[in-house]
N, C-alpha and C. Protein backbone atom coordinates (compact mmCIF):
# COMPACT_ATOMS: atom_id res chain seq x y z
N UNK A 1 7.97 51.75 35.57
CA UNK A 1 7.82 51.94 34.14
C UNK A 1 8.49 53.23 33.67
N UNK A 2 8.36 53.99 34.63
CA UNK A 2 8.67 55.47 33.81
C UNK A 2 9.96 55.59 34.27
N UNK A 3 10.50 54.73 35.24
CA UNK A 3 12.39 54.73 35.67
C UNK A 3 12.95 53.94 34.19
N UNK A 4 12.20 52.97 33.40
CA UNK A 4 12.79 51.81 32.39
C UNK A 4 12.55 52.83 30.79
N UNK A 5 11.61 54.06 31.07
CA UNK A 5 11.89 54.80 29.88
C UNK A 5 12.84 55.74 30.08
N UNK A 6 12.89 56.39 31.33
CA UNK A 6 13.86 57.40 31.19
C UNK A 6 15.34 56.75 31.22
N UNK A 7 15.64 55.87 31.40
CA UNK A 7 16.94 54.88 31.24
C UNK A 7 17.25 54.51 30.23
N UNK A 8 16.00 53.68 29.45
CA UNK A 8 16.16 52.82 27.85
C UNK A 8 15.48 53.56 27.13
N UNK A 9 14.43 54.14 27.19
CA UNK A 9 13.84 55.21 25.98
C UNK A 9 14.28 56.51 25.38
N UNK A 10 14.73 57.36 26.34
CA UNK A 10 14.96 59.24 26.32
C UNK A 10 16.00 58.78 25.37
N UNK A 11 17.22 58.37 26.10
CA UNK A 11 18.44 58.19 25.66
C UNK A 11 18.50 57.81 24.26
N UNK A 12 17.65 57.61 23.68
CA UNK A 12 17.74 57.07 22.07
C UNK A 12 17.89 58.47 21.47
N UNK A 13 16.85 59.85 21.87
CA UNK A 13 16.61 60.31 20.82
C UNK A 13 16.74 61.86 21.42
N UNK A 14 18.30 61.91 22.04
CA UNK A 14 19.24 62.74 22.74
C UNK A 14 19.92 64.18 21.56
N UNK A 15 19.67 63.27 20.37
CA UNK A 15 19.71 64.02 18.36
C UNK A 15 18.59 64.22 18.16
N UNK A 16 18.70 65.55 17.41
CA UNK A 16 17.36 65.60 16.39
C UNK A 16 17.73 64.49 14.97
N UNK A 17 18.73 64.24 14.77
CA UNK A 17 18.96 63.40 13.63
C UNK A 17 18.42 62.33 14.07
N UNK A 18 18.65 61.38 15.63
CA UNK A 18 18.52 60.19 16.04
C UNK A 18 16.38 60.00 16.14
N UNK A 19 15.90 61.14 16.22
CA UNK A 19 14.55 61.14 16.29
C UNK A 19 14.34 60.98 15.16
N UNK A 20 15.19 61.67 13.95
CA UNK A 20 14.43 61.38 12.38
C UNK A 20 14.59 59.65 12.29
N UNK A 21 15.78 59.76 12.63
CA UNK A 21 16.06 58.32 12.00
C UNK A 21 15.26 56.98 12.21
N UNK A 22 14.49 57.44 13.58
CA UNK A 22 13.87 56.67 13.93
C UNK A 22 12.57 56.54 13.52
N UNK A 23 11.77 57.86 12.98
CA UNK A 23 10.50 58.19 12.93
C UNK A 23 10.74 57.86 11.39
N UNK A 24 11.88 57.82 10.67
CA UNK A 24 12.00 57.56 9.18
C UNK A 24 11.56 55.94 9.44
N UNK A 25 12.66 55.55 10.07
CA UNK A 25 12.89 53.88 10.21
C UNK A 25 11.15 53.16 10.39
N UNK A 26 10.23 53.82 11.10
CA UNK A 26 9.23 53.68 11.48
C UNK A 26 8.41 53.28 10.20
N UNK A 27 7.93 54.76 9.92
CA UNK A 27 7.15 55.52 8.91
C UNK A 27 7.91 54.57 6.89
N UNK A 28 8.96 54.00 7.39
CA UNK A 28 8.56 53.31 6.19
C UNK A 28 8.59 51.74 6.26
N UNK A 29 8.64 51.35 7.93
CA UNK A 29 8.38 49.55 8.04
C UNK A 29 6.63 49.45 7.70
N UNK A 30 5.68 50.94 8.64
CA UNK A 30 4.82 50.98 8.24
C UNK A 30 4.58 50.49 6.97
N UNK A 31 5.16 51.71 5.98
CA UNK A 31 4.54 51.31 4.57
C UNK A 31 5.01 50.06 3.86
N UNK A 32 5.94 49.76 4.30
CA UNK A 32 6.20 48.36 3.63
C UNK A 32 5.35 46.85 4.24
N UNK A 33 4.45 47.43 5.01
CA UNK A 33 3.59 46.93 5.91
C UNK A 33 2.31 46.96 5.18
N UNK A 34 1.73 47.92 4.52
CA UNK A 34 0.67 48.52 3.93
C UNK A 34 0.15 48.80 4.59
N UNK A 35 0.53 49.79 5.75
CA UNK A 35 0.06 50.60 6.79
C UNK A 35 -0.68 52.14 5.41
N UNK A 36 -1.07 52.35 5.71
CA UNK A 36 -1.81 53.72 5.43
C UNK A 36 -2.53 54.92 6.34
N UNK A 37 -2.67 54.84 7.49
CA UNK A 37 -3.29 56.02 8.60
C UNK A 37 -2.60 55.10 9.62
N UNK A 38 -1.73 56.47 10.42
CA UNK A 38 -0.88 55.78 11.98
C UNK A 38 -1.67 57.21 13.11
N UNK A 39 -1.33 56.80 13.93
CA UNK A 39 -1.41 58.00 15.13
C UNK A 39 -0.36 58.02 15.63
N UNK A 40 0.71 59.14 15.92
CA UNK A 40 2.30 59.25 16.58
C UNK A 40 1.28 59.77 17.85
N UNK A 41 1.64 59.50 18.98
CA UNK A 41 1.40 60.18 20.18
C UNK A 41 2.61 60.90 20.95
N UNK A 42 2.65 61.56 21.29
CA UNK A 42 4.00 62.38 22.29
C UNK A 42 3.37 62.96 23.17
N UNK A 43 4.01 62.80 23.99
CA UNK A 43 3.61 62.80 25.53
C UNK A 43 4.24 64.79 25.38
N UNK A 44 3.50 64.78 26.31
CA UNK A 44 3.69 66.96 26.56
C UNK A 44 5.10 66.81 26.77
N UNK A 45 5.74 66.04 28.11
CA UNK A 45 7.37 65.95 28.29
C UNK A 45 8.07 65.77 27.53
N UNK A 46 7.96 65.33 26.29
CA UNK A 46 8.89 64.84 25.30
C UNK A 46 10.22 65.16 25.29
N UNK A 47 9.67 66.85 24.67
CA UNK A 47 10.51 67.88 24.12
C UNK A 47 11.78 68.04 25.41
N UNK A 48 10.87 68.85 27.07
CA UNK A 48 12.15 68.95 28.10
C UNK A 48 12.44 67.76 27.89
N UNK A 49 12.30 66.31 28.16
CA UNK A 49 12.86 65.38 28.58
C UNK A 49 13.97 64.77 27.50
N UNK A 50 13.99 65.54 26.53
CA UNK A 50 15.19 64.98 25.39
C UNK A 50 15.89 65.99 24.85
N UNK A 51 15.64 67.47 25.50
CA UNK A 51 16.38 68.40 26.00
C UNK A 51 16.08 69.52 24.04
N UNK A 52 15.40 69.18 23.43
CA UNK A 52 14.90 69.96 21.97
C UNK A 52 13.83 70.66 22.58
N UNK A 53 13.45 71.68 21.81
CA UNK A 53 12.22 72.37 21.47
C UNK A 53 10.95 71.71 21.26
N UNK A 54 9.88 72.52 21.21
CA UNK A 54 8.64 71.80 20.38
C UNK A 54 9.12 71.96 18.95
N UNK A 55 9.34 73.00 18.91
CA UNK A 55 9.35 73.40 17.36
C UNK A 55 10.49 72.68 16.13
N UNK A 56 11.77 72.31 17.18
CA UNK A 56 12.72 71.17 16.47
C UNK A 56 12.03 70.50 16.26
N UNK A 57 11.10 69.31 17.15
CA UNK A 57 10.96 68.29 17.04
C UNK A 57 9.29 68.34 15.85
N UNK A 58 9.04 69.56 16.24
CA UNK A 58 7.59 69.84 14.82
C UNK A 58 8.14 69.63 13.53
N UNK A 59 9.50 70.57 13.67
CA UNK A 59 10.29 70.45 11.84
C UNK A 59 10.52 69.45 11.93
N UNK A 60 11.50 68.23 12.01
CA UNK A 60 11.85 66.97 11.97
C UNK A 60 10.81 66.40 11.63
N UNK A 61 9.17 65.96 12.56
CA UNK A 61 8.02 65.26 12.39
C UNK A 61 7.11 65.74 11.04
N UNK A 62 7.63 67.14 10.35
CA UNK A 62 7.02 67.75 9.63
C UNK A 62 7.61 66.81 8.15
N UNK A 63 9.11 67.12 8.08
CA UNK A 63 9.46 66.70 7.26
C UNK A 63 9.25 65.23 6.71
N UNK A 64 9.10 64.43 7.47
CA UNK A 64 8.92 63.25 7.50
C UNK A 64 7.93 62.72 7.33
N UNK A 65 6.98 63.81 7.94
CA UNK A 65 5.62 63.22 7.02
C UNK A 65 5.06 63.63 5.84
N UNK A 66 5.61 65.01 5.48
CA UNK A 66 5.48 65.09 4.15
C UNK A 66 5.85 64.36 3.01
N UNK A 67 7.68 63.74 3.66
CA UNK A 67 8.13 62.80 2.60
C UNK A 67 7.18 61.50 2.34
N UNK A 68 6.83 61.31 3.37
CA UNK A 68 5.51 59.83 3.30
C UNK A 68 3.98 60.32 2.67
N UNK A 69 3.88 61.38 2.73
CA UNK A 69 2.63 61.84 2.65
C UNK A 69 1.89 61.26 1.88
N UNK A 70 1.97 60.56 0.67
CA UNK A 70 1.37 59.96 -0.79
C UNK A 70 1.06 58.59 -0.35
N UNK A 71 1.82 58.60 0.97
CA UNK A 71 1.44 56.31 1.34
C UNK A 71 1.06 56.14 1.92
N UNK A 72 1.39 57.52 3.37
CA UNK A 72 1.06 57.54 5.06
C UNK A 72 0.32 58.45 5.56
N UNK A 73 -0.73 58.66 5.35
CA UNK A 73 -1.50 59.65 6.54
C UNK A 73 -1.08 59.63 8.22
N UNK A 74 -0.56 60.37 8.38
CA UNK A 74 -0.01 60.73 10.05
C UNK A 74 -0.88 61.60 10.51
N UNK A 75 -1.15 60.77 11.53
CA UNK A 75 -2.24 62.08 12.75
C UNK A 75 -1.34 62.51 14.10
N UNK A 76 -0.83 62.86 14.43
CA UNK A 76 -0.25 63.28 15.36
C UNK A 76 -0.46 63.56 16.59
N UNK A 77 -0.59 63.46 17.71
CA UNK A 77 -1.54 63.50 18.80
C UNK A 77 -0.09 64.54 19.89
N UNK A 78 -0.35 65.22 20.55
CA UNK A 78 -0.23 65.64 21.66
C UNK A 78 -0.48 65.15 23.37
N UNK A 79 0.05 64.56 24.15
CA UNK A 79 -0.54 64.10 25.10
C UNK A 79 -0.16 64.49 26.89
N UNK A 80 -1.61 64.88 27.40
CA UNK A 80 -0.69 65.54 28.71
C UNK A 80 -0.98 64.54 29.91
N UNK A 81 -0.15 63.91 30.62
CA UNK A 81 -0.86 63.69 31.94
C UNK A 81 -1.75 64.11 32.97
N UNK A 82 -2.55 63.67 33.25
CA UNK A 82 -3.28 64.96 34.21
C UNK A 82 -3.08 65.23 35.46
N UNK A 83 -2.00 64.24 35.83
CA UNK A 83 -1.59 64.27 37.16
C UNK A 83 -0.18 66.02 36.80
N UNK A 84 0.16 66.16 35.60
CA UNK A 84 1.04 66.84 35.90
C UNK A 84 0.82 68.38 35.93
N UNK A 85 1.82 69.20 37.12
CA UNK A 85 0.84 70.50 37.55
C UNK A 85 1.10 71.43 36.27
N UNK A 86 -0.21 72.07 36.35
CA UNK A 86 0.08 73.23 35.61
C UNK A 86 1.72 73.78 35.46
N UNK A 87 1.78 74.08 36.36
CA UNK A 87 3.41 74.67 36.35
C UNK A 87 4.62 74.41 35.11
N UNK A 88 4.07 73.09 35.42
CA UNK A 88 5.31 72.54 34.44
C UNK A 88 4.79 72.47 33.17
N UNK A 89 3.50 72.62 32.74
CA UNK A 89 3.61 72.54 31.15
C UNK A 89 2.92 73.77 30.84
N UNK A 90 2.50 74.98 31.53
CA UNK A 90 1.68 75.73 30.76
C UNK A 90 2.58 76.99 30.53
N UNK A 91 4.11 77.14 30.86
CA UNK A 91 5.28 77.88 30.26
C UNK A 91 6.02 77.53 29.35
N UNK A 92 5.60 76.13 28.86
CA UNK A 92 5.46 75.82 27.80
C UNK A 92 5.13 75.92 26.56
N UNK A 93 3.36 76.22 26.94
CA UNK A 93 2.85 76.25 25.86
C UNK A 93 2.49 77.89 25.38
C-alpha cells in the first residue's frame, strides 16, 4: 500500500500550485455536493515526502479554506504513525 502511494500519490503534489489545485478541485465538488463540515487528514510525512514545508503547505490549506469558509467548515487533522521513531518527526516539530 504505501509502495502504490509513494508511486501514484506523492507524485501528484510535487507543486505547491498542484496541492492547491487539488484541495481547490476538492473543496468545491464538496460544495457542489452540499457538503458543509469535511475533515482533511495529513499524515506527519506529508510535508518531507513532497519535499515543501509545514508552513507552505499551512499557507496554501489556509487560503483555501478561507476562500470556502461561508459553505465549508474544514477541520484539519494532523496525523502521526506510531510506529514512526521519534527521530524522524520530533525535528520537525
Amino acid at each position: 500500500f504505501l509502495l502504490y502511494i509513494r508511486e501514484h500519490f506523492l507524485p501528484l503534489f510535487t507543486s505547491l500550485e498542484a496541492l492547491r489545485s487539488i484541495v481547490r478541485a476538492a473543496f468545491d465538488h464538496m460544495i457542489s455536493d452540499g457538503v458543509v463540515y469535511t475533515e482533511m487528514s495529513f499524515d506527519f510525512a506529508f510535508a518531507r515526502a513532497t519535499g515543501h514545508t509545514w508552513g507552505e503547505i499551512i499557507e496554501v490549506l489556509s487560503e483555501e479554506v478561507k476562500r470556502v469558509g461561508e459553505k465549508l467548515h474544514v477541520a484539519p487533522e494532523l496525523g502521526l504513525n506510531r510506529e514512526t521513531p521519534e527521530a524522524l518527526w520530533a525535528k520537525d516539530i
